[in-house]
Every structure is written in C-alpha cells, then in structure tokens.
C-alpha atoms as a PDB file:
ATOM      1  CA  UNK A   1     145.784 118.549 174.037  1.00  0.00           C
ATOM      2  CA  UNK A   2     149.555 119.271 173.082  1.00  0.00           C
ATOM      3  CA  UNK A   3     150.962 122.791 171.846  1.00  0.00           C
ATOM      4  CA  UNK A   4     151.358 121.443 168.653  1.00  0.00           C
ATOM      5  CA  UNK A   5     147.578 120.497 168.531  1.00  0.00           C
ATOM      6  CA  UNK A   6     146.750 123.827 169.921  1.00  0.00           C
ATOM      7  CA  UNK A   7     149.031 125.945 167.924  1.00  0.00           C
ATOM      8  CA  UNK A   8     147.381 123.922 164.815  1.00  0.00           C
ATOM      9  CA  UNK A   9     143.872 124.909 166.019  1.00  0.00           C
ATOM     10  CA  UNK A  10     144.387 128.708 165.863  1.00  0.00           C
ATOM     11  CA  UNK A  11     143.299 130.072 163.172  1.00  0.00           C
ATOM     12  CA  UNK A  12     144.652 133.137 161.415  1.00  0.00           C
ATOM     13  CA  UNK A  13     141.697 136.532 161.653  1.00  0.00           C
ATOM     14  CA  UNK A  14     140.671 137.490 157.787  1.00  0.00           C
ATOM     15  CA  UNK A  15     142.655 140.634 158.501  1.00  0.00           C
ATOM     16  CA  UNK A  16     145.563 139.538 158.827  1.00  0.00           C
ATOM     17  CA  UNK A  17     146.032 137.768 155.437  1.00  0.00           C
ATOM     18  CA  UNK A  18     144.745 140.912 154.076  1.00  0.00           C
ATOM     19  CA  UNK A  19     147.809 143.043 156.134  1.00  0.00           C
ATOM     20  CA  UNK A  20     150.352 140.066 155.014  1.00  0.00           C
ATOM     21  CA  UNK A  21     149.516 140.768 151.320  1.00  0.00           C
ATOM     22  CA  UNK A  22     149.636 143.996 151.015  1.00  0.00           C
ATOM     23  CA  UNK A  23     153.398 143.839 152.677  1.00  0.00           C
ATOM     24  CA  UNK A  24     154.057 141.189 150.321  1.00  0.00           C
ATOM     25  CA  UNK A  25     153.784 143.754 147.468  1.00  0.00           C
ATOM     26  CA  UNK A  26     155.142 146.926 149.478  1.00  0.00           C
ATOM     27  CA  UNK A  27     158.073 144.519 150.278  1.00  0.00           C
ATOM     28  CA  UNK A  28     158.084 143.008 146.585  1.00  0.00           C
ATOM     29  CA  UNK A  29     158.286 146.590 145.108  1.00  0.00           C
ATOM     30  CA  UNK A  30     161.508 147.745 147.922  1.00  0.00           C
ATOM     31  CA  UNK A  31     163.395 144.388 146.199  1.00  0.00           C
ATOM     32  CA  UNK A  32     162.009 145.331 142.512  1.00  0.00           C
ATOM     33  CA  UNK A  33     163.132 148.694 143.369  1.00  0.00           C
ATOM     34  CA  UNK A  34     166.711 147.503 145.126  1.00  0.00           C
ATOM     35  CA  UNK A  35     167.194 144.731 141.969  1.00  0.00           C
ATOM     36  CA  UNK A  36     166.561 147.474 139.105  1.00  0.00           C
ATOM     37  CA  UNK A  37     168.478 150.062 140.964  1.00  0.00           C
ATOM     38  CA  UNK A  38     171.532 148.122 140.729  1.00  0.00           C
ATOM     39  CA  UNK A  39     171.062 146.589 137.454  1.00  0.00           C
ATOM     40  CA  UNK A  40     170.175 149.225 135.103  1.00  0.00           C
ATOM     41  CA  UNK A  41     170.868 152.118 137.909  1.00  0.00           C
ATOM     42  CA  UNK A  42     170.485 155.525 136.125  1.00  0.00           C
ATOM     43  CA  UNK A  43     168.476 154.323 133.099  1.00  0.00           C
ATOM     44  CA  UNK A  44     166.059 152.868 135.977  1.00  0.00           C
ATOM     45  CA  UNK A  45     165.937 156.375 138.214  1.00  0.00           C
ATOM     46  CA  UNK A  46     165.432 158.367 135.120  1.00  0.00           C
ATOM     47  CA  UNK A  47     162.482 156.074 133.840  1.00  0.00           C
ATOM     48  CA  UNK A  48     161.294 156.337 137.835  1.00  0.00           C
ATOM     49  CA  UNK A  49     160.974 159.935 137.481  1.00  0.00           C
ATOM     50  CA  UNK A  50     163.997 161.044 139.697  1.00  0.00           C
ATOM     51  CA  UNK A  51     165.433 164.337 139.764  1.00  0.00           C
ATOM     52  CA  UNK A  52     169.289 164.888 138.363  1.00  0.00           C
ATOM     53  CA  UNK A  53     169.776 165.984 141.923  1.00  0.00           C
ATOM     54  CA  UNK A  54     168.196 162.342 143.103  1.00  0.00           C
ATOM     55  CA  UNK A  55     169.925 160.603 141.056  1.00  0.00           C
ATOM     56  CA  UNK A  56     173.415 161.922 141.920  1.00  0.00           C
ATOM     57  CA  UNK A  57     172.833 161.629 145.569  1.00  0.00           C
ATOM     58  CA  UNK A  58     171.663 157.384 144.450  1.00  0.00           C
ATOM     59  CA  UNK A  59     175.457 157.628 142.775  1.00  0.00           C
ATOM     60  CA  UNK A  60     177.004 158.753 145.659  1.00  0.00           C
ATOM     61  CA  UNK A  61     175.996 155.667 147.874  1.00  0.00           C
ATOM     62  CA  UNK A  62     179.044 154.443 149.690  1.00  0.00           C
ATOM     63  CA  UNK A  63     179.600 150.667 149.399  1.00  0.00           C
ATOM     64  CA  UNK A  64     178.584 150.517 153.326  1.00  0.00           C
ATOM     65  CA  UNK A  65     175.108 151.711 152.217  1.00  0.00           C
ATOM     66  CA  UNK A  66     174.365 149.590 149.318  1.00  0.00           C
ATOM     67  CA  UNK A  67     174.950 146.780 152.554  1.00  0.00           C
ATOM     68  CA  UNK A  68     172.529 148.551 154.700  1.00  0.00           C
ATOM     69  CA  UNK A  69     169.865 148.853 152.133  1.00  0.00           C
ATOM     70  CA  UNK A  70     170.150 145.335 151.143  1.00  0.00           C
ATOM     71  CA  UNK A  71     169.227 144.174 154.575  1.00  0.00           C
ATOM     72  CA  UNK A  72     166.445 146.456 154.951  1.00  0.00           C
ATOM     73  CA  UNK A  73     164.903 145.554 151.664  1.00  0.00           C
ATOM     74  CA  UNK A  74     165.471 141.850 151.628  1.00  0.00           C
ATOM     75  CA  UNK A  75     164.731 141.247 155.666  1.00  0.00           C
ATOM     76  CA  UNK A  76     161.649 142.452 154.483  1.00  0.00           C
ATOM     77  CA  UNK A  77     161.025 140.558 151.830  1.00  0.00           C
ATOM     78  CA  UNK A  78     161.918 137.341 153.716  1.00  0.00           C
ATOM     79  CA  UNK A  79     159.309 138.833 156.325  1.00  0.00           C
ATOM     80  CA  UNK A  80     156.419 139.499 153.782  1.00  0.00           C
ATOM     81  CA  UNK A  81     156.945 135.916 152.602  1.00  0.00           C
ATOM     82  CA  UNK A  82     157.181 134.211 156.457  1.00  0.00           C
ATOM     83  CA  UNK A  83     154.268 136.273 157.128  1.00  0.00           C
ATOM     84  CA  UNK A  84     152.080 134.357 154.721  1.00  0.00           C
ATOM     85  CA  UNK A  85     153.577 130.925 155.112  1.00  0.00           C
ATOM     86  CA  UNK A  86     152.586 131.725 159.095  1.00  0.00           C
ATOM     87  CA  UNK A  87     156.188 131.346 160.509  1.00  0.00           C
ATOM     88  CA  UNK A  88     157.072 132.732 163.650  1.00  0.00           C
ATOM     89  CA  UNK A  89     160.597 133.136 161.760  1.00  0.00           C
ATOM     90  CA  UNK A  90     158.659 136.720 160.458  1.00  0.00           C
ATOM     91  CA  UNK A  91     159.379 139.061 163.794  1.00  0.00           C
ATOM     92  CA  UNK A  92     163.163 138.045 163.458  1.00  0.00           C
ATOM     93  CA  UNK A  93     162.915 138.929 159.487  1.00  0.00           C
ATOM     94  CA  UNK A  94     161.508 142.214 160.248  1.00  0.00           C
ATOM     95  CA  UNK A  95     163.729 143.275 163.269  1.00  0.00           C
ATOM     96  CA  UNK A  96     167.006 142.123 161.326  1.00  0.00           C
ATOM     97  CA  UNK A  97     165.014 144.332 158.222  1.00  0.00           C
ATOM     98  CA  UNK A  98     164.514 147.466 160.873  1.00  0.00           C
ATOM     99  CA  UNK A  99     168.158 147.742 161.030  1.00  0.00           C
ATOM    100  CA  UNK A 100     168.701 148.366 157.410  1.00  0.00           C
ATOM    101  CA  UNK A 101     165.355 150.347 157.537  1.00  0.00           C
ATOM    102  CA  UNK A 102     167.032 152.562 160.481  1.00  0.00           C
ATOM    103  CA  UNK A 103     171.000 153.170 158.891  1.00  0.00           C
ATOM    104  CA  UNK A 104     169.508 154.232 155.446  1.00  0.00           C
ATOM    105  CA  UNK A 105     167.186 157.025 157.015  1.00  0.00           C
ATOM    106  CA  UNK A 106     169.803 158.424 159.109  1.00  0.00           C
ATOM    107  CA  UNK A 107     172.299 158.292 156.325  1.00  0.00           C
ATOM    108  CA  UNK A 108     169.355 160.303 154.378  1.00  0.00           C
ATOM    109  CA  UNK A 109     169.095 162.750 156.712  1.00  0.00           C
ATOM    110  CA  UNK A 110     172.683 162.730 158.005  1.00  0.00           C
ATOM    111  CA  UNK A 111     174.131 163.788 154.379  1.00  0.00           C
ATOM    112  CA  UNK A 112     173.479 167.325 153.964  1.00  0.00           C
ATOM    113  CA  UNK A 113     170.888 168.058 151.419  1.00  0.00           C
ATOM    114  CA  UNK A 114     169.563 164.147 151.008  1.00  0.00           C
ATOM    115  CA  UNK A 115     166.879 164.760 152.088  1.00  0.00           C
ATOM    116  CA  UNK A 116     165.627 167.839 150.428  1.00  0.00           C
ATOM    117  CA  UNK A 117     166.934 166.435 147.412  1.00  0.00           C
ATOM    118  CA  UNK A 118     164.341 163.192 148.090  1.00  0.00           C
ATOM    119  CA  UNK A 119     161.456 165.320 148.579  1.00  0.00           C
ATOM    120  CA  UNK A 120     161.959 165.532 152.552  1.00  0.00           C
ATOM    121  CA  UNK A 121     162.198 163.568 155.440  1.00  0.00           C
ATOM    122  CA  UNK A 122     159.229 162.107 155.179  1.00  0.00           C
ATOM    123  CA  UNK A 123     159.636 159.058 153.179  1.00  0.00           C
ATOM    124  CA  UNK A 124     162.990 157.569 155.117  1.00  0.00           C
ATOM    125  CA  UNK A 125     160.319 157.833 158.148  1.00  0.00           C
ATOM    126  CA  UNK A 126     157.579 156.234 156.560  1.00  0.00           C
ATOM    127  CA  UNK A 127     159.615 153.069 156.131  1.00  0.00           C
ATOM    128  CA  UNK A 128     160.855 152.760 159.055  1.00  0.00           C
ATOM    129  CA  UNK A 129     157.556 153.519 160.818  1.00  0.00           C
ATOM    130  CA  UNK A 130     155.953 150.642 158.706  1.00  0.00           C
ATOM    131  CA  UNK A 131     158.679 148.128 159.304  1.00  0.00           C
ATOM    132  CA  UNK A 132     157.789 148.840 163.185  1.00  0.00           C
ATOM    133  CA  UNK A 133     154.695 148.038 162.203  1.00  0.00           C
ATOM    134  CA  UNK A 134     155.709 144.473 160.964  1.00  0.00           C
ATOM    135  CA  UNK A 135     157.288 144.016 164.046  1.00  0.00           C
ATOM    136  CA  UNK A 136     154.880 144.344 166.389  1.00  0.00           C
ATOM    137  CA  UNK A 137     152.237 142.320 164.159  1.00  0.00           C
ATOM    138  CA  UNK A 138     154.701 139.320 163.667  1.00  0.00           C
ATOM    139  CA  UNK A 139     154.973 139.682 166.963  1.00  0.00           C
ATOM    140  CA  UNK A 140     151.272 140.260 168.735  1.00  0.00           C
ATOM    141  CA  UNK A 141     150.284 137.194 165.830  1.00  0.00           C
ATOM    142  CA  UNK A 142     153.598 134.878 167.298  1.00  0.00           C
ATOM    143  CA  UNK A 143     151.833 135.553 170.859  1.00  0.00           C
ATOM    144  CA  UNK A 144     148.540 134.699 170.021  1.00  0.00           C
ATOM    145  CA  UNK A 145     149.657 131.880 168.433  1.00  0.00           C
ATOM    146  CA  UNK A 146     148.845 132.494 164.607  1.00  0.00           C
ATOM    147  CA  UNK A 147     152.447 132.490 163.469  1.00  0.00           C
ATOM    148  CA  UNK A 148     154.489 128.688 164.293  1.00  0.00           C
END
C-alpha cells in the first residue's frame, strides 16, 4: 500500500471535527470582529459595549498594528477553514497566525495602561494561548496522518 492509500485510510477521531468547529466560529468571530472594527470602527465598539477609555486606546492603533492584527486574525481564519477541509496547510496557517497573535499582546501590554483599560492582561493571553493550541493540534493531527 502507497502513502497516498494510507494517508486516505486514516480517518479523522469524532473529536476533532468537534475542536475544528468550534475554532471555525472563535476564528469567524476574530475576522467579524477585525471586518466591523474597521468598517464602522467606533459605532461598532460602542454597540460592543467598550469603554470610552477602550475605544480611544482601538483609535490609537498605529498603522504597524492594524498589520499585525490582520495576520493574527486572518492566519486564523485560513487555519479554522484548512482544519476542516483536513489540510496539512493548517499548522503553517496557525504558526504564521501566532505571530500576529504574539505582536498584538505585547503591544497591549507594552502601551502603558492598555491593558487595564481592556479589562487586564488576561484576554491578549488567552489568544495567544489558544492559537498554541491550534498549533500543536494541526500539528499532532499532520503526524498522525489526519491532516494531507
């Protein structure tokens, strides 16, 4: 048997299209989030709920960071949607995603009072913490052979 006949036979655990939907709509809300945020931007973090002090530190975003997010969210995205078409193509998604992921929570927490102002530190973490966690799936599933 070939390792194209092999990699066909391997079949994906019920798990992990559970896992691979559920980023599909954490994912799918970061680029409903990143699309709204630049095309109605205050009008959209007011109807969010934000703070004045939120929203001003959203407005001070230097052009380098609008960059950095859009890589995060959209690797991602790109991820989610490898993910569930079983593409090995995922793990690269997800690293090039952790990147963004990485520069905006150290620009959150590098600018003084970012983070306080977005309810802590805890958030910025969170995402990058869960894009890890894309990594090493995409990556354990690419090894077992689930992802082509």
């Amino acid at each position: 048997m070939t390792t194209v006949e092999t990699a066909a036979a391997v079949k994906a655990p019920w798990w992990f299209w559970l896992v691979a939907a559920v980023g599909l709509l954490w994912n799918g809300f970061g680029a409903f989030d990143y699309t709204m945020s630049h095309v109605q931007g205050e009008a959209y973090y007011r109807a969010s709920g934000m703070t004045d002090a939120q929203i001003a530190f959203m407005a001070t975003y230097p052009a380098w960071m609008h960059g950095v997010w859009a890589v995060g969210v959209w690797g991602s995205a790109l991820g989610a949607v490898l993910l569930l078409l079983r593409s090995r193509w995922a793990f690269h998604a997800f690293a090039v995603s952790m990147l963004g992921a990485i520069g905006n929570c150290a620009h959150t927490l590098a600018t003084p009072g970012a983070a306080e102002a977005m309810g802590g530190p805890v958030f910025p973490v969170v995402i990058v913490v869960i894009c890890g966690v894309f990594i090493w799936l995409s990556w354990a599933m690419t090894k077992r052979g689930v992802l082509r």
